[in-house]
Protein backbone atom coordinates (compact mmCIF):
# COMPACT_ATOMS: atom_id res chain seq x y z
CA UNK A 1 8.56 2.54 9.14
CA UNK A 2 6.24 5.20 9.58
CA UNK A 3 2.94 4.98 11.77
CA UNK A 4 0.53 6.55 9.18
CA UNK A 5 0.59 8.71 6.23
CA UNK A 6 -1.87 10.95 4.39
CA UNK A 7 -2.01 9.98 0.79
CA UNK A 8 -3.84 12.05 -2.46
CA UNK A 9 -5.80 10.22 -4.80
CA UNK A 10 -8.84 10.81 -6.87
CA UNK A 11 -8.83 14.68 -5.40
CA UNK A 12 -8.76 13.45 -1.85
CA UNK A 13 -6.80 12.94 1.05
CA UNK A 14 -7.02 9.80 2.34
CA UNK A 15 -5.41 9.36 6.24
CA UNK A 16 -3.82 5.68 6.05
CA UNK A 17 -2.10 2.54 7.90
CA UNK A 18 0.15 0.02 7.47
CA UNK A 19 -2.94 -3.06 7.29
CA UNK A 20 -5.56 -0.79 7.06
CA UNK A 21 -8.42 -0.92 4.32
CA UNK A 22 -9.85 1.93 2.33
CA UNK A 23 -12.19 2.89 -0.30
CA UNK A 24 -10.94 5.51 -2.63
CA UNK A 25 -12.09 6.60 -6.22
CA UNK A 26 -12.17 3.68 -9.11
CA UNK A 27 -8.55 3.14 -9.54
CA UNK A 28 -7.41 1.23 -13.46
CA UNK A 29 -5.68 -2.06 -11.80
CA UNK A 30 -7.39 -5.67 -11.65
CA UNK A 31 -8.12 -7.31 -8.46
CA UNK A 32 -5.08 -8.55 -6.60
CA UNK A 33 -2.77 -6.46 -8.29
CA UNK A 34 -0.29 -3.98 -6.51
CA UNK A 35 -0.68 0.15 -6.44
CA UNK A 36 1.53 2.56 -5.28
CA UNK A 37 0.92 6.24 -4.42
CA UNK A 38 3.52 8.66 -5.07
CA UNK A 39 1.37 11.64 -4.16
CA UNK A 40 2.05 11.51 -0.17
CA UNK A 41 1.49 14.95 1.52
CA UNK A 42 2.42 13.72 4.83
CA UNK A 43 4.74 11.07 6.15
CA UNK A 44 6.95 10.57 9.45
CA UNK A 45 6.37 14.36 10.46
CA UNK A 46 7.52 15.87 7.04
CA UNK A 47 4.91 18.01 5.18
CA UNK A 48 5.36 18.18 1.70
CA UNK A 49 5.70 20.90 -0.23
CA UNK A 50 2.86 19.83 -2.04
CA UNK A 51 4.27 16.01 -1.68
CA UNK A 52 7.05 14.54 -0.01
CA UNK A 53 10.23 13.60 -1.83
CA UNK A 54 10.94 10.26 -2.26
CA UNK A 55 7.78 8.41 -0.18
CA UNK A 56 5.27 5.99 -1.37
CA UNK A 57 2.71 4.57 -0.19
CA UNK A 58 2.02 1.00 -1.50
CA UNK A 59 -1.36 -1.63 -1.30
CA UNK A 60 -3.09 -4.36 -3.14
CA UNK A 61 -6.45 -3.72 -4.66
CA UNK A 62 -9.30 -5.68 -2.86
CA UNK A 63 -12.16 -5.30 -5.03
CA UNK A 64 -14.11 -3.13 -7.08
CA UNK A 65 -17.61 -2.11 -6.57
CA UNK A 66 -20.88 0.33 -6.35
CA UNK A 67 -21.59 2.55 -3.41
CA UNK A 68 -25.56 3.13 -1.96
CA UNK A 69 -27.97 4.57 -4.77
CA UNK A 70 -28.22 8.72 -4.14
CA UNK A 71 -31.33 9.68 -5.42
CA UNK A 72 -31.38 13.02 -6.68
CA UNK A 73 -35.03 14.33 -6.97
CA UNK A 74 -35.96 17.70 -8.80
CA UNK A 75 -39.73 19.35 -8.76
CA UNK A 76 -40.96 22.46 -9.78
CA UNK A 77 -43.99 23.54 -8.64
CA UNK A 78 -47.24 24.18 -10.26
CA UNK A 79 -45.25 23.30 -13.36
CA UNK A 80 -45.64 19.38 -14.23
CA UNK A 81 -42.48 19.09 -14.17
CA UNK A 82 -40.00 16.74 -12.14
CA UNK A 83 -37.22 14.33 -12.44
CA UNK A 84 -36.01 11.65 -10.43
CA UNK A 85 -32.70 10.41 -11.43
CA UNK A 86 -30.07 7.53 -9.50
CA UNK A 87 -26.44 7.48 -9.49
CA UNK A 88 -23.95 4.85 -7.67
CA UNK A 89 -20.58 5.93 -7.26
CA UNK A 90 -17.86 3.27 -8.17
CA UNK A 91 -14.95 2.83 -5.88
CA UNK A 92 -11.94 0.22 -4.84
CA UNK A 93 -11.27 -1.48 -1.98
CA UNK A 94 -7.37 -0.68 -1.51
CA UNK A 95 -5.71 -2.99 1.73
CA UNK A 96 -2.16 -0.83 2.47
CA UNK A 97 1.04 -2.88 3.08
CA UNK A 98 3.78 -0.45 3.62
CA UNK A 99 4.52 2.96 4.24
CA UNK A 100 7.66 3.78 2.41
């Protein structure tokens, strides 16, 4: 079993362990349910070519949720004019349980 891998998902590399918890892009699977990633760029010293053969990475979704409020704020001078606008990222909470 390997020690860590570096998985793609979302457009980003994520650096992950076996037990380890991370928050990656909104993913399209219910709580509890299992996820694999096929996309793994590194695994057990091979560097893929862009992704190793054969690996996976799989974990169980945690939960889904918001990130922090950005606030984006735009203002023009001498103009009248400015907007203030919100956003809040959504993400899951992915637990990994093997390394494959």
């Amino acid at each position: 079993m390997a020690e860590y891998a570096i998985i793609e998902t979302g457009g980003k590399q994520y650096k992950v362990a076996a037990g380890e918890a991370i928050y990656v892009e909104k993913l399209d699977a219910a709580e509890g349910e299992k996820v694999v990633f096929d996309k793994v760029v590194f695994v057990d010293g091979k560097i893929g070519t862009p992704f190793v053969d054969g690996a996976s990475v799989s974990g169980t979704v945690e939960k889904h949720g918001k990130e922090k409020k950005v606030v984006t704020f735009k203002y023009k001078p001498k103009k009248h004019s400015h907007a203030k606008q919100g956003h809040r990222q959504p993400y899951t909470k992915v637990v990994i349980d093997t390394i494959a």
